[in-house]
N, C-alpha and C. Protein backbone atom coordinates (compact mmCIF):
# COMPACT_ATOMS: atom_id res chain seq x y z
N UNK A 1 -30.79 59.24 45.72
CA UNK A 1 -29.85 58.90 44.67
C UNK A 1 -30.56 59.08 43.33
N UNK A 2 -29.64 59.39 42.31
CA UNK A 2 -30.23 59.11 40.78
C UNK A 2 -29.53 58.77 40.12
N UNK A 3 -30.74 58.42 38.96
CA UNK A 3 -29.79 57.48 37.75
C UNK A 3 -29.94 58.20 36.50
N UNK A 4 -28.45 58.40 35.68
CA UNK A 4 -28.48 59.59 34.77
C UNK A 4 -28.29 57.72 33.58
N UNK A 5 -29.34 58.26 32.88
CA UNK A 5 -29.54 57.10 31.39
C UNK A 5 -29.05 57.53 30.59
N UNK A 6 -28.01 57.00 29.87
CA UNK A 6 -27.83 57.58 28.14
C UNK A 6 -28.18 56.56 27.35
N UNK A 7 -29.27 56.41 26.70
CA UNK A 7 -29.83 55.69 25.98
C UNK A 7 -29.69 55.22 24.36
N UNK A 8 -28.95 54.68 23.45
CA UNK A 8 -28.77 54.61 22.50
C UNK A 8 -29.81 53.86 21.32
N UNK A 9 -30.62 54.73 20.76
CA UNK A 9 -31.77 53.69 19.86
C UNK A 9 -31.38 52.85 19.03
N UNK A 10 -31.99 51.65 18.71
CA UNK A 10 -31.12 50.87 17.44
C UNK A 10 -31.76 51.12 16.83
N UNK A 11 -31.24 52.02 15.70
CA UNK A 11 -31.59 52.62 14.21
C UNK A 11 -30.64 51.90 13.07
N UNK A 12 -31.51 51.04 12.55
CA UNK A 12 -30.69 50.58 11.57
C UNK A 12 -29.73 51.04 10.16
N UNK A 13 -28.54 50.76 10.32
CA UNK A 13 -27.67 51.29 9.47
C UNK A 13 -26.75 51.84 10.13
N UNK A 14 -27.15 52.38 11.69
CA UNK A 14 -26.01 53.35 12.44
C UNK A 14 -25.22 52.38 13.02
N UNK A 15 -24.19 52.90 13.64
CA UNK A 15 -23.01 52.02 13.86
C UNK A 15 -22.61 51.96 15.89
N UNK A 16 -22.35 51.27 16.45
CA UNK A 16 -22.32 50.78 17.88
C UNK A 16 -20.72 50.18 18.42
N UNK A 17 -19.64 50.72 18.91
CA UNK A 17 -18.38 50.01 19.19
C UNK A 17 -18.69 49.79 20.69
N UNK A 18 -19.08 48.83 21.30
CA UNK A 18 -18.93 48.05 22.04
C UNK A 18 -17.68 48.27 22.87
N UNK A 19 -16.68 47.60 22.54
CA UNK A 19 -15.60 47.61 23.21
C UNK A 19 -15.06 48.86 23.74
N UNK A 20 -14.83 49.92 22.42
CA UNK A 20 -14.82 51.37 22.88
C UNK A 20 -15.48 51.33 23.56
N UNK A 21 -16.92 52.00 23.24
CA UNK A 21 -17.46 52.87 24.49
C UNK A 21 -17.20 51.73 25.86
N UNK A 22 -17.46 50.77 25.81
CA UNK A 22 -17.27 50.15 27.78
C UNK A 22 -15.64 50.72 27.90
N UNK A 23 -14.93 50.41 27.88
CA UNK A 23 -12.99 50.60 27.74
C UNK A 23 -12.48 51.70 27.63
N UNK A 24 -13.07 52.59 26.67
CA UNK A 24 -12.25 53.67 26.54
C UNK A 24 -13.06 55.39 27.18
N UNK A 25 -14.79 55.04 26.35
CA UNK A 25 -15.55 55.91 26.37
C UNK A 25 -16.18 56.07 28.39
N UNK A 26 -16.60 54.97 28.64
CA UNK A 26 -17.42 54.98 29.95
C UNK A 26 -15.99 55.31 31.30
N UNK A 27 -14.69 54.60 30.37
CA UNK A 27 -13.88 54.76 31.41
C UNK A 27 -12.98 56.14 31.64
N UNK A 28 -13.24 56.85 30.45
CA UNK A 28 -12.95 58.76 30.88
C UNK A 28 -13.63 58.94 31.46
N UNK A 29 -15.54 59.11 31.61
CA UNK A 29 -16.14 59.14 32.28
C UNK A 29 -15.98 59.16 33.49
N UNK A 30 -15.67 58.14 34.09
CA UNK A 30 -15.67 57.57 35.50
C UNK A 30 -14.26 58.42 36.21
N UNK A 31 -13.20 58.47 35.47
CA UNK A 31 -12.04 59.41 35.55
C UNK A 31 -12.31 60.50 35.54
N UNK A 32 -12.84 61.18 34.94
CA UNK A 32 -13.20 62.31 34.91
C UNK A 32 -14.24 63.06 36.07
N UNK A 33 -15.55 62.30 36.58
CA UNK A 33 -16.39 62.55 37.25
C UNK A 33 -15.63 62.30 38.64
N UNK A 34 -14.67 61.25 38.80
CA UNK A 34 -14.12 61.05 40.25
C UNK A 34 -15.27 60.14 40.85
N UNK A 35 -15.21 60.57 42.41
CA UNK A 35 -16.16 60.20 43.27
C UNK A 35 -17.93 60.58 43.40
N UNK A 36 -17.68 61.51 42.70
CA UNK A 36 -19.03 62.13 42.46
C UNK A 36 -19.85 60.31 41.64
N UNK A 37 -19.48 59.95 40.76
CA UNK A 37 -20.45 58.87 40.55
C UNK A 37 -20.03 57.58 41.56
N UNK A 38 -21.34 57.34 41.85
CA UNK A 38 -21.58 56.02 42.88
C UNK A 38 -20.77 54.21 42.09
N UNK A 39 -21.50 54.75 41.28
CA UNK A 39 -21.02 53.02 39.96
C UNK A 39 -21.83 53.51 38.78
N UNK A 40 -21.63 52.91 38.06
CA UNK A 40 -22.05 52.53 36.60
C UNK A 40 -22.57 51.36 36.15
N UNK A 41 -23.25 51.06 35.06
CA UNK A 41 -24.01 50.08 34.36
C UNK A 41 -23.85 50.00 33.13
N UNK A 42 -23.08 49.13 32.15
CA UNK A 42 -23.64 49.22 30.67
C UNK A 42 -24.49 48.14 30.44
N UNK A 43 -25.16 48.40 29.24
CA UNK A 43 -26.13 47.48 29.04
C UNK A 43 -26.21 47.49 27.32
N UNK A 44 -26.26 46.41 27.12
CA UNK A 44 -26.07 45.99 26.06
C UNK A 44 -27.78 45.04 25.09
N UNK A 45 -28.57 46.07 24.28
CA UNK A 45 -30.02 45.82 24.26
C UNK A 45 -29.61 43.98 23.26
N UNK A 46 -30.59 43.07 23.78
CA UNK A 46 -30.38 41.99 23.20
C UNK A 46 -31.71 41.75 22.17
N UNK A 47 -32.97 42.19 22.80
CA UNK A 47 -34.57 41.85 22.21
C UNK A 47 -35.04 42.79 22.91
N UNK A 48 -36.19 42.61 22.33
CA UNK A 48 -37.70 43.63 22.81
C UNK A 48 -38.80 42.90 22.80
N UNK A 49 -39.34 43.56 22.79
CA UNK A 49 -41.32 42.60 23.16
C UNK A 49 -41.90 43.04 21.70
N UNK A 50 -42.99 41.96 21.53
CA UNK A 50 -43.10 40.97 21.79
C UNK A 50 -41.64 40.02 21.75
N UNK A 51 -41.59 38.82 21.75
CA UNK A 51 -40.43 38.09 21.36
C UNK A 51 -39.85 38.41 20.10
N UNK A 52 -39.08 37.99 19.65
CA UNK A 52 -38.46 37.90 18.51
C UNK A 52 -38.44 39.22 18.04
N UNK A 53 -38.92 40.31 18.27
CA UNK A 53 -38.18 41.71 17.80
C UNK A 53 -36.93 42.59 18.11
N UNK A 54 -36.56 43.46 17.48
CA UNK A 54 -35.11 43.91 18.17
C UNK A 54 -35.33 44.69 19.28
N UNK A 55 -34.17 44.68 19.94
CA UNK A 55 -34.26 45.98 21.29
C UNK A 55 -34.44 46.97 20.98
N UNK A 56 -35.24 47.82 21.17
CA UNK A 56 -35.45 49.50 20.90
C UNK A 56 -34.06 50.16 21.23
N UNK A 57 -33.21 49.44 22.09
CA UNK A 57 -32.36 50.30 22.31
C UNK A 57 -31.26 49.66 22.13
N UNK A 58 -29.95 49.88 21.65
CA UNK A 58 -29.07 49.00 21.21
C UNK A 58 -28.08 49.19 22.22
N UNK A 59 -28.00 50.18 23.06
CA UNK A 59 -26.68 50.32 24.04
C UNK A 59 -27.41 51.37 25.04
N UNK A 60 -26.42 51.23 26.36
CA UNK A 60 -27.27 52.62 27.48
C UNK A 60 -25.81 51.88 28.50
N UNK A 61 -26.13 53.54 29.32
CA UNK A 61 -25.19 53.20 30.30
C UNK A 61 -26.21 54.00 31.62
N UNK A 62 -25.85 53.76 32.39
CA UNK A 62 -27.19 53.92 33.73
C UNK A 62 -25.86 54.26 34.89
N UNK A 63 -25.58 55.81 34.98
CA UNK A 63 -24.62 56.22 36.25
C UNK A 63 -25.40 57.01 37.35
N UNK A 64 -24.99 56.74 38.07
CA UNK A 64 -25.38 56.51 39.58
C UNK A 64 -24.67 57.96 40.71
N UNK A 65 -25.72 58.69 40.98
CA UNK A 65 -24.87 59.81 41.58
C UNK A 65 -25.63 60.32 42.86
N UNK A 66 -25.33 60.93 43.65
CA UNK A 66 -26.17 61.02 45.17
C UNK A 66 -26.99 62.29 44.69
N UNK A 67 -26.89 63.30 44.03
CA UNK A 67 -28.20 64.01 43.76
C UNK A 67 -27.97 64.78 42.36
N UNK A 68 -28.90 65.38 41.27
CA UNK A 68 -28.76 66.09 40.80
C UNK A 68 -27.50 67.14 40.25
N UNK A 69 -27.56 67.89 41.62
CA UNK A 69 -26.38 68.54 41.62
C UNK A 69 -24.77 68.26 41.62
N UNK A 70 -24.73 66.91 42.30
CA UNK A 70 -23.23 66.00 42.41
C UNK A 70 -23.24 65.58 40.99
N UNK A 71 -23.92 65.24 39.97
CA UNK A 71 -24.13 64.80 38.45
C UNK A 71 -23.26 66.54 37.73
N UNK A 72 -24.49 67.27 38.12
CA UNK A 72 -23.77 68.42 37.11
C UNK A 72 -22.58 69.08 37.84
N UNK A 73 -22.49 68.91 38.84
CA UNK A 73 -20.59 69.61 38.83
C UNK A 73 -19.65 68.56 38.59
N UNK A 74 -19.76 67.86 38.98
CA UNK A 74 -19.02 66.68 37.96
C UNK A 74 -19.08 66.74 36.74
N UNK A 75 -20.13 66.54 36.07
CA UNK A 75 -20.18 66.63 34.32
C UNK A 75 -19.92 67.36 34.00
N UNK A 76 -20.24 69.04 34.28
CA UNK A 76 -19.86 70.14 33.16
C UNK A 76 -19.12 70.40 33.09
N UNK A 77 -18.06 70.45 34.04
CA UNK A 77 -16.38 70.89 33.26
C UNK A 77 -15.87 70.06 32.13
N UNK A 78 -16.84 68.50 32.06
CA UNK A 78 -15.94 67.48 31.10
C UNK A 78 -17.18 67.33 29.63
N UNK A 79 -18.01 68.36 29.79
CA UNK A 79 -18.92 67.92 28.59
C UNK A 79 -18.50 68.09 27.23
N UNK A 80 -17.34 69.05 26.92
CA UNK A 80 -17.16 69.17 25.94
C UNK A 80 -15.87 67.70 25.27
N UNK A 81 -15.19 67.40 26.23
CA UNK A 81 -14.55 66.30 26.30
C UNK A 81 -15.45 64.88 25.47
N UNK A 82 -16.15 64.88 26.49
CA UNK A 82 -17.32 63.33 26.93
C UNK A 82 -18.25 63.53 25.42
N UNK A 83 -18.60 64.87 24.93
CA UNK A 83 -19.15 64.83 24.13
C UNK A 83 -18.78 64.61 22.86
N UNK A 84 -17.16 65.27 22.78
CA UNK A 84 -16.50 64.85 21.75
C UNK A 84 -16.05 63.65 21.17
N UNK A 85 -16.11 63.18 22.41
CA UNK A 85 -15.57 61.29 21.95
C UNK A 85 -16.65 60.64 21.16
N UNK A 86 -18.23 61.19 20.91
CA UNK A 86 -18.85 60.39 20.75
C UNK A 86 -18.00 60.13 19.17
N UNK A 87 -18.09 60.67 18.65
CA UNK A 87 -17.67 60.03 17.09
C UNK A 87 -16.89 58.81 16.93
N UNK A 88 -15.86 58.17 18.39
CA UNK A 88 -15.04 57.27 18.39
C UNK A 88 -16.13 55.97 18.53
N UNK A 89 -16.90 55.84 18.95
CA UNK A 89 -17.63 54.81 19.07
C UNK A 89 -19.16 55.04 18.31
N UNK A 90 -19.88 55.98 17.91
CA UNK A 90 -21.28 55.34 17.17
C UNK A 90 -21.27 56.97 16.47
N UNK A 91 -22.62 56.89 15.91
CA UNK A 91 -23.29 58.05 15.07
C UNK A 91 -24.76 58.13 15.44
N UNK A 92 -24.91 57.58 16.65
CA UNK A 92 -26.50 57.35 17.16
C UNK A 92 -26.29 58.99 18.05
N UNK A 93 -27.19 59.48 18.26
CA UNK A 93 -27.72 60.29 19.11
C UNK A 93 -28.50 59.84 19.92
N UNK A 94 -28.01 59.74 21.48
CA UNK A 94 -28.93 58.96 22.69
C UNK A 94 -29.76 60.24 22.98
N UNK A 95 -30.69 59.10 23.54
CA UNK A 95 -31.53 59.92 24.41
C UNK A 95 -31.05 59.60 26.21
N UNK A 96 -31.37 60.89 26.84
CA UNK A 96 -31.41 61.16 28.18
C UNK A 96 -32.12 60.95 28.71
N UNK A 97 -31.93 60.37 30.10
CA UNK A 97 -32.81 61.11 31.29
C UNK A 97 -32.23 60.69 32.62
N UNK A 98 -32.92 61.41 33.32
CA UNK A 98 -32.58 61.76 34.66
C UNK A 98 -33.49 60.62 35.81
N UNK A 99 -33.28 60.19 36.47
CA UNK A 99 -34.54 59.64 37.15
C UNK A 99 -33.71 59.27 38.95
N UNK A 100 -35.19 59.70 39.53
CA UNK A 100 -34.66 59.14 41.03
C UNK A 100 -34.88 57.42 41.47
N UNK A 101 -33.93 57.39 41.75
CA UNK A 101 -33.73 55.97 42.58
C UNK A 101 -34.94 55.87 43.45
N UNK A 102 -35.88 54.62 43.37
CA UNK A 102 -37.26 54.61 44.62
C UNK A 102 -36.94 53.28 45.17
N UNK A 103 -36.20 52.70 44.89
CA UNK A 103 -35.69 51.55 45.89
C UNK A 103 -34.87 50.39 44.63
C-alpha cells in the first residue's frame, strides 16, 4: 500500500479554508478517484517542536491507495480538475510525496 501526502507549509500571510478543502475539495477527490483510494486523512497542523512553535505545516491530507499505479490512473484523468480547485481554498503550494506503507 501507499500513502500519497499533500502537504501544505504554514507560510505566514497565505491563506487555509478548512471547511472547503475537507467538504468540498477532498470530497471531489474521493468522487472522482472512486475505489481506487483505500481512505483518506486530513490533518490539521496544531504545533511543532520544540513546544510552543508553529506547525511547519498548516494542512495535509494523507490518501491511501494499493500501489503506485492504482494512484496514477485514478488521478490523471482528474488533475486538471483537482488542480484547479486549488484557488477555492488556499494560495499555498503543497509539497508532495509518495511513500510506502511499512506497517
Amino acid at each position: 500500500m501507499i500513502k500519497v501526502s499533500v502537504m501544505y507549509p504554514n507560510t505566514e500571510g497565505k491563506r487555509f479554508d478548512y471547511d472547503y478543502y475537507a467538504n468540498k475539495h477532498c470530497a471531489m477527490i474521493a468522487d472522482k478517484v472512486g475505489s481506487a483510494m483505500v481512505k483518506h486523512e486530513i490533518d490539521k497542523g496544531v504545533a511543532g517542536m520544540p513546544p510552543g512553535q508553529p506547525a511547519p505545516f498548516i494542512a495535509a491530507v494523507h490518501m491511501y491507495f494499493d500501489s503506485v499505479e492504482a494512484f496514477q490512473g485514478a488521478f490523471a484523468p482528474h488533475t486538471g480538475a483537482i488542480m484547479g480547485d486549488m484557488p477555492n481554498y488556499t494560495d499555498i503550494m503543497p509539497t508532495i510525496q509518495i511513500s510506502e506503507v511499512v506497517s
